[in-house]
Protein backbone atom coordinates (compact mmCIF):
# COMPACT_ATOMS: atom_id res chain seq x y z
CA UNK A 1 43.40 -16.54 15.24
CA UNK A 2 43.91 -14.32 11.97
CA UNK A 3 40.94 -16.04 10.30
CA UNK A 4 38.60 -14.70 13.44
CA UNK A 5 40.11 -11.87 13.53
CA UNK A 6 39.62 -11.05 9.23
CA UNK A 7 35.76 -12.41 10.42
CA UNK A 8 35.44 -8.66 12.16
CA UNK A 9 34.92 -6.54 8.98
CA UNK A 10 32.01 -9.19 7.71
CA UNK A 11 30.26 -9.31 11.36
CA UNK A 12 29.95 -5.76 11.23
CA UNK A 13 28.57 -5.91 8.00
CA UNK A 14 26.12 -8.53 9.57
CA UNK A 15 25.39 -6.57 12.17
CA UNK A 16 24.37 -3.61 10.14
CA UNK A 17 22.07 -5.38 8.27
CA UNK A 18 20.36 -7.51 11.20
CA UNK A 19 19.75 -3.98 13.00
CA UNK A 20 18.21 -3.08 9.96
CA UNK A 21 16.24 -6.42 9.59
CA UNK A 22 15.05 -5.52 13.15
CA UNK A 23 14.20 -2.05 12.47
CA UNK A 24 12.14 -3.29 9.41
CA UNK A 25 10.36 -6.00 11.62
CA UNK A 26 9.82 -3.37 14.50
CA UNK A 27 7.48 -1.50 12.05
CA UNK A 28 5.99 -4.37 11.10
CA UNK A 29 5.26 -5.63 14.29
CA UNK A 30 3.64 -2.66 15.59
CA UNK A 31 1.29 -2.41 13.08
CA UNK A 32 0.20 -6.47 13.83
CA UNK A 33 -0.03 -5.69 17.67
CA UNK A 34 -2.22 -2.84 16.72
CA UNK A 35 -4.14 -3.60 13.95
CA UNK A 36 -3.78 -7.20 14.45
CA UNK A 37 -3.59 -7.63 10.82
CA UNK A 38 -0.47 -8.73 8.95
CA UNK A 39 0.51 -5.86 6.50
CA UNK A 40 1.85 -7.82 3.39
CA UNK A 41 2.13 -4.03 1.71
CA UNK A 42 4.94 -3.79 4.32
CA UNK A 43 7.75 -4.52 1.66
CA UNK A 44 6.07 -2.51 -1.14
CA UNK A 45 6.33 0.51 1.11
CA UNK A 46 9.94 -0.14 2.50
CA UNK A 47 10.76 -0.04 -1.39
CA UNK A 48 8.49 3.28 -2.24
CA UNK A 49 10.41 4.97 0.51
CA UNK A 50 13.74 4.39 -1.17
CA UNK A 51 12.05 5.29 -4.62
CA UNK A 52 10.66 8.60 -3.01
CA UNK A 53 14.22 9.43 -1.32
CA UNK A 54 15.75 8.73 -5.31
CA UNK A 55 13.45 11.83 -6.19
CA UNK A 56 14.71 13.87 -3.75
CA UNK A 57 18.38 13.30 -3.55
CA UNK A 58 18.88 13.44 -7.01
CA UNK A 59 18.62 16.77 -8.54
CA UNK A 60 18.48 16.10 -12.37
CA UNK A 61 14.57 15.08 -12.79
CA UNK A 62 14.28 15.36 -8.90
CA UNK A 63 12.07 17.79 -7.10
CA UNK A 64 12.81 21.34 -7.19
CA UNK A 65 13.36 22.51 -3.71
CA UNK A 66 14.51 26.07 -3.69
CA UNK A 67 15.19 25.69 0.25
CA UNK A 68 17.47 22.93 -0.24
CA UNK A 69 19.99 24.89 -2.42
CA UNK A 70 23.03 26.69 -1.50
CA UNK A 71 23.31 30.28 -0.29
CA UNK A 72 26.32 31.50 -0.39
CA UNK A 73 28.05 28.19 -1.03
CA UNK A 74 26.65 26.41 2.32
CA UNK A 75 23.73 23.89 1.73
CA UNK A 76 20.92 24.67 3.92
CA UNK A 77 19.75 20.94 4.61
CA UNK A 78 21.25 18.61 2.61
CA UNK A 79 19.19 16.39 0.08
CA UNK A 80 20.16 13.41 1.78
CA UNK A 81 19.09 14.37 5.21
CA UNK A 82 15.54 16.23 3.68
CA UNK A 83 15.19 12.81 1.96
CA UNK A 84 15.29 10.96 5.56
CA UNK A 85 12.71 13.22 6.92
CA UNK A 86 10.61 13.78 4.07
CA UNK A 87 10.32 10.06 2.62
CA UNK A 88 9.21 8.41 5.59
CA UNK A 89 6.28 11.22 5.74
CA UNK A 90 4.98 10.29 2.14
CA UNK A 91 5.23 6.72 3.15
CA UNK A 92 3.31 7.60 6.06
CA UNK A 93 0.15 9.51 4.11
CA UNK A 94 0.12 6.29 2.18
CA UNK A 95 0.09 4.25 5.04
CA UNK A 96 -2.83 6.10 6.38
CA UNK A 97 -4.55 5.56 3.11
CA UNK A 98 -3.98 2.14 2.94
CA UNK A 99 -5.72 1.94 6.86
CA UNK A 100 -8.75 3.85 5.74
CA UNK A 101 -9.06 1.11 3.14
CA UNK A 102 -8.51 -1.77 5.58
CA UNK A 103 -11.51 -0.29 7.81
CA UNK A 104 -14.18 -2.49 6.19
CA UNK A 105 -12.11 -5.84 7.20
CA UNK A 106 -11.90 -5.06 10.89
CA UNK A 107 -13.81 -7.68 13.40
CA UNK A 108 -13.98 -10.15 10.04
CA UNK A 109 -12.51 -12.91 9.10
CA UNK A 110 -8.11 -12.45 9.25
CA UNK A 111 -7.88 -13.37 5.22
CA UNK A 112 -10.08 -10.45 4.00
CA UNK A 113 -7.27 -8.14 5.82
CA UNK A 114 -4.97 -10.53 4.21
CA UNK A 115 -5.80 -10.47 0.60
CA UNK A 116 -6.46 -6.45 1.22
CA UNK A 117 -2.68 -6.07 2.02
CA UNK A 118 -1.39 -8.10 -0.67
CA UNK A 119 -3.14 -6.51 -2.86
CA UNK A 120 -2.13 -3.28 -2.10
CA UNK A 121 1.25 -4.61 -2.39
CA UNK A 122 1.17 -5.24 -5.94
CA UNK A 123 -1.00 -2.22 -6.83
CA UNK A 124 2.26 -0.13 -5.27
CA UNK A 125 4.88 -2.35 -6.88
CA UNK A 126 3.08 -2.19 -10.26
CA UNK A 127 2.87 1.64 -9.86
CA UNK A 128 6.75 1.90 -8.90
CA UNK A 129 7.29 0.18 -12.06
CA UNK A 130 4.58 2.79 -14.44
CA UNK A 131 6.44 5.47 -12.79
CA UNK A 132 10.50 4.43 -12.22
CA UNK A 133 10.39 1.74 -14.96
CA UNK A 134 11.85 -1.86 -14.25
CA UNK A 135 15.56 -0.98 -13.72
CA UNK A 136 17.75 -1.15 -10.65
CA UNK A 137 18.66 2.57 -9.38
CA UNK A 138 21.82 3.44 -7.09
CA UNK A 139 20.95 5.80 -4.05
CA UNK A 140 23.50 8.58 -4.00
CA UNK A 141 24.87 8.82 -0.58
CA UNK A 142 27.10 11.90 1.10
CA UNK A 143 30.73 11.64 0.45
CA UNK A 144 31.52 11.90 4.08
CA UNK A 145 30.11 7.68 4.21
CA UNK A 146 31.33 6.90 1.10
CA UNK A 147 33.77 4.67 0.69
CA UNK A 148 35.84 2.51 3.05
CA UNK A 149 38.52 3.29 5.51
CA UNK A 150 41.40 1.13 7.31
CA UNK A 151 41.52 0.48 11.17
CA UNK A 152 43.47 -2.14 12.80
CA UNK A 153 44.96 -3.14 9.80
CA UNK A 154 41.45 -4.38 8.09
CA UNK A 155 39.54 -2.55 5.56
CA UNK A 156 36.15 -1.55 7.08
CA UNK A 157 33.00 0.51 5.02
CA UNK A 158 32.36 3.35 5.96
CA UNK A 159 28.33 3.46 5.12
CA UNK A 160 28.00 -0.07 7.17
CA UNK A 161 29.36 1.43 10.24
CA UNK A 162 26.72 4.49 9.47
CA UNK A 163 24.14 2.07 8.68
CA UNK A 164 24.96 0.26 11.93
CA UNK A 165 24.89 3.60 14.38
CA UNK A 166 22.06 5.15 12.29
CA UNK A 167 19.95 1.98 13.37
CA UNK A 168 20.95 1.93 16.92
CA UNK A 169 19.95 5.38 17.20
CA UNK A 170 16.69 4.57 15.57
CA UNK A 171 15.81 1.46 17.72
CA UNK A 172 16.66 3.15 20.72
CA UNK A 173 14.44 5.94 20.37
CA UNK A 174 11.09 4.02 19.24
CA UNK A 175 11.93 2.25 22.67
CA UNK A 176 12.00 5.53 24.40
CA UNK A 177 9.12 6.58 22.46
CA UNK A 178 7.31 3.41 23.60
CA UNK A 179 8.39 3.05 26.90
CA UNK A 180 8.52 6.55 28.03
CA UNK A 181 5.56 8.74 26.95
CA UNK A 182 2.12 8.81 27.10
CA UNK A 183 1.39 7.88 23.15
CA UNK A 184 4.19 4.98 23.97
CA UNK A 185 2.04 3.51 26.58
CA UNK A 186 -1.17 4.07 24.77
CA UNK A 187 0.41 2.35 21.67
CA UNK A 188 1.01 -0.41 24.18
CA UNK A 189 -2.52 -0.39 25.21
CA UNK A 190 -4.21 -0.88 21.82
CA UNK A 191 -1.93 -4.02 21.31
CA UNK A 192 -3.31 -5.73 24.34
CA UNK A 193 -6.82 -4.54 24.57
CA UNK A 194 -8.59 -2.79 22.03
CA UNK A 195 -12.03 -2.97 23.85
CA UNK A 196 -10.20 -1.73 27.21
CA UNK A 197 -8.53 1.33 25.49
CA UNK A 198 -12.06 2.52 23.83
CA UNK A 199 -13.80 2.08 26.91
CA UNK A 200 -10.92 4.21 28.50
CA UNK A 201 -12.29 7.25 26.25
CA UNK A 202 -9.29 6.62 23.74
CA UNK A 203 -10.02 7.43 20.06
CA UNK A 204 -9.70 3.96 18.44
CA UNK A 205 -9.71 4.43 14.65
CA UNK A 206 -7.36 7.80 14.93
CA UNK A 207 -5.00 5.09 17.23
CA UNK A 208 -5.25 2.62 14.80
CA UNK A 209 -4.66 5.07 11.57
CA UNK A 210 -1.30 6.65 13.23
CA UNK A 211 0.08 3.75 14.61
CA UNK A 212 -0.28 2.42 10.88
CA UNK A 213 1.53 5.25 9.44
CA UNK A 214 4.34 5.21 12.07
CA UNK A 215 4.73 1.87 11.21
CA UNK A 216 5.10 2.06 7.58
CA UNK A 217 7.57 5.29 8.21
CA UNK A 218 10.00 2.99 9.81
CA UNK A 219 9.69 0.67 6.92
CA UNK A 220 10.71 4.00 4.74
CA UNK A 221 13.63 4.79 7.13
CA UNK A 222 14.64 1.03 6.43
CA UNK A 223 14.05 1.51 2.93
CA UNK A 224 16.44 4.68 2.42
CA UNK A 225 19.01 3.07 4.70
CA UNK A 226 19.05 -0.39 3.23
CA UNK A 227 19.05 1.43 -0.55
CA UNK A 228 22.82 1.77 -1.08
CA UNK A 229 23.36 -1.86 0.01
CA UNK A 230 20.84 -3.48 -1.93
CA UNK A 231 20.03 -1.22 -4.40
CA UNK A 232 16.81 0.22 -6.07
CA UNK A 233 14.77 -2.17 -8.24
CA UNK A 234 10.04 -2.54 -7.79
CA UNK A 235 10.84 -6.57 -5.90
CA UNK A 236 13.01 -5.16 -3.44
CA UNK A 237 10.02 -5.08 -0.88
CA UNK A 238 10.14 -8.54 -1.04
CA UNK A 239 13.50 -8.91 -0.08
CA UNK A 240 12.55 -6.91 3.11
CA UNK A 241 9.20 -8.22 4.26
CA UNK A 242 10.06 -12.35 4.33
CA UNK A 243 13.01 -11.01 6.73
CA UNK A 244 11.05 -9.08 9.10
CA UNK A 245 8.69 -11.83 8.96
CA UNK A 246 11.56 -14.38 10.20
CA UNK A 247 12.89 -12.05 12.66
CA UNK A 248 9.37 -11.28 14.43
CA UNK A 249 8.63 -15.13 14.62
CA UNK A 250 12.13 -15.75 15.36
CA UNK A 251 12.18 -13.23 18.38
CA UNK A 252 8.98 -13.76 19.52
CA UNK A 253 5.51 -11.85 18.16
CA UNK A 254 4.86 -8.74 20.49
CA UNK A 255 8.73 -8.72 21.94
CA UNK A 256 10.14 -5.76 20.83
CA UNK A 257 13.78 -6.66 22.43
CA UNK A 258 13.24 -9.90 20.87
CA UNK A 259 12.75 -8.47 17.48
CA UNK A 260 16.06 -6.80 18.01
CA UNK A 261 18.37 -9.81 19.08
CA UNK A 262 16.43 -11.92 16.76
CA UNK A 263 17.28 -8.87 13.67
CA UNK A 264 20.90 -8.99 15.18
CA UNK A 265 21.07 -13.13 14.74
CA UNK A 266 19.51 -13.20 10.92
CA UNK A 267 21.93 -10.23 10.09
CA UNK A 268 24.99 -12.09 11.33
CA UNK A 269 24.21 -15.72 9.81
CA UNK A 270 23.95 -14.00 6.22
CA UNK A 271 26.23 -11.76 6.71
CA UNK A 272 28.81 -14.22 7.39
CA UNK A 273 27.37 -17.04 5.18
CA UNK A 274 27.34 -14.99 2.53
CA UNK A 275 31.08 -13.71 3.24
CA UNK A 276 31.81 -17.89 2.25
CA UNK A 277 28.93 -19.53 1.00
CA UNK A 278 27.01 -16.48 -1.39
CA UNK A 279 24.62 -19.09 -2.55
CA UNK A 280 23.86 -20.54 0.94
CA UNK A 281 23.45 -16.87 2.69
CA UNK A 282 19.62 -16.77 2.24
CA UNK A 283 18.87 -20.57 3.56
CA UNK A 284 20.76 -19.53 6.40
CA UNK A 285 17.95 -17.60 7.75
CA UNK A 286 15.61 -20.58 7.13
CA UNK A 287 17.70 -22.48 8.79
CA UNK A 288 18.34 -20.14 12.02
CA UNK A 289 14.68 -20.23 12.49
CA UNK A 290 13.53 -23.98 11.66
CA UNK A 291 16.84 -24.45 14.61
CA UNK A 292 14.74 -22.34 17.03
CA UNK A 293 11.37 -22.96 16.74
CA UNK A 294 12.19 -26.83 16.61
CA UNK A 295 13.21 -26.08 20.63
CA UNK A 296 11.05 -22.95 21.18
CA UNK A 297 8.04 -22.43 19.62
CA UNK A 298 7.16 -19.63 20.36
CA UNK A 299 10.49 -17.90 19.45
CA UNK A 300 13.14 -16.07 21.84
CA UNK A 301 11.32 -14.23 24.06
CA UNK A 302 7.99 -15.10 22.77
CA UNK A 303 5.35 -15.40 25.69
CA UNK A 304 4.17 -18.99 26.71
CA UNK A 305 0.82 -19.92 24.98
CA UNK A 306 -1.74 -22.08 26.67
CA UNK A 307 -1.00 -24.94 25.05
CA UNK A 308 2.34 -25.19 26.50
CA UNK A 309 0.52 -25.05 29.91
């Protein structure tokens, strides 16, 4: 019984990071039910976002920001919260620019959208490194989730907890934002019939272009999150995309809920393998999903294809 019940502080730490797996994928998965293209520049912008936020939270050989200094001794909007509303906007515009680009591809052949992506992925990674240099940077974080604290008699960190209820808040309003309004529903649309939504008067491109940049802002909001856990380095984008990759097949491609629980599961089994077994925690996710597909193919809550009919 104590050995489940010192298992708490590390399945919170799982948790944290599996909401933030899922919060990653969500981004990514909008952008595939949308675009239908698979943005392999995904990672590259999860790690520009954290890179960007760096510039702005730190003020030596940061941005200058007149309306982010004190008056009077009281901080206007602190760095850390401009950074999570300012990052994911940069990300966005280059996002957007990255769409423009992937125009020319639409209606051909999957691997020229493919190779487009990929290469944009290294064209951002190689210009993180021109402009940050190779070494691993540490995102400074507000003292009020620094640190750790002690509850029940077990040690707990603060920032996972934040991490954790950050992420909930986040995932809970793309749903709303999805399910509830208008854009939500067009969104929804454009995932299941392109043609349909054109025909229905809809600006197409302009759909396509936003929904690109929303989706690459939530890979920035990942990115500054995920920062002061993994740190700052040009390959961390890698270390985001193959997990939102194994989540969205793992949940189920389109399932948004699916993504989540799937994000939840991933974070958990490294969390907790890694807790034990450091050198096992990334096979663990290969090993979740090779356990689920072998039984369901099409993931959690994937829909039935026609060949299982």
């Amino acid at each position: 019984m104590d050995f489940l019940y010192n298992l708490l502080p590390h399945l919170v730490n799982g948790i944290a990071l599996g909401l933030l797996f899922a919060l990653i994928a969500l981004g990514f998965m909008l952008i595939i039910g949308v675009m239908e293209v698979i943005n392999l520049a995904h990672g590259s912008l999860f790690a520009l976002g954290a890179y960007i936020a760096l510039v702005i939270i730190t003020p030596e050989g940061g941005l200058a920001m007149p309306f982010l200094e004190n008056w009077f001794g009281i901080a206007i909007v602190p760095r850390y919260v401009a950074a999570l509303i300012l990052a994911p906007f940069v990300v966005a515009f280059v996002g957007m620019g990255l769409e423009f680009c992937l125009r020319r591809t639409y209606g051909k052949d999957p691997l020229y959208g493919l190779l487009l992506t990929f290469g944009a992925a290294l064209v951002i990674e190689e210009a993180i490194r021109v402009i940050w240099g190779h070494g691993e940077y540490v995102l400074p974080i507000p003292k009020e989730i620094r640190g750790g604290f002690i509850h029940a008699d077990l040690i707990w960190s603060t920032y996972r907890v934040y991490a954790a209820i950050f992420s909930i808040a986040m995932i809970g309003l793309l749903w709303l934002f999805i399910e509830k309004t208008p854009y939500g529903a067009i969104i929804k649309a454009g995932a299941h019939d392109s043609e349909m939504v054109r025909a229905l008067g809809i600006n197409l491109p302009k759909l396509r272009t936003l929904v690109f940049g929303f989706g690459t802002a939530l890979a920035a909001i990942a990115g500054i999150i995920m920062a002061p856990i993994w740190g700052i380095r040009p390959q961390v984008g890698v270390d985001a995309v193959v997990p939102a990759f194994v989540v969205i097949v793992l949940g189920g491609i389109g399932s948004f809920w699916g993504a989540v629980i799937a994000g939840l599961m991933v974070g958990m089994v490294v969390g907790l393998t890694a807790a034990f077994f450091s050198d096992w925690s990334l096979l663990s996710m290969y090993l979740l999903l090779l356990a689920v597909v072998t039984f369901r193919a099409r993931g959690l809550l994937g829909k039935a294809s026609a060949l299982e009919n």
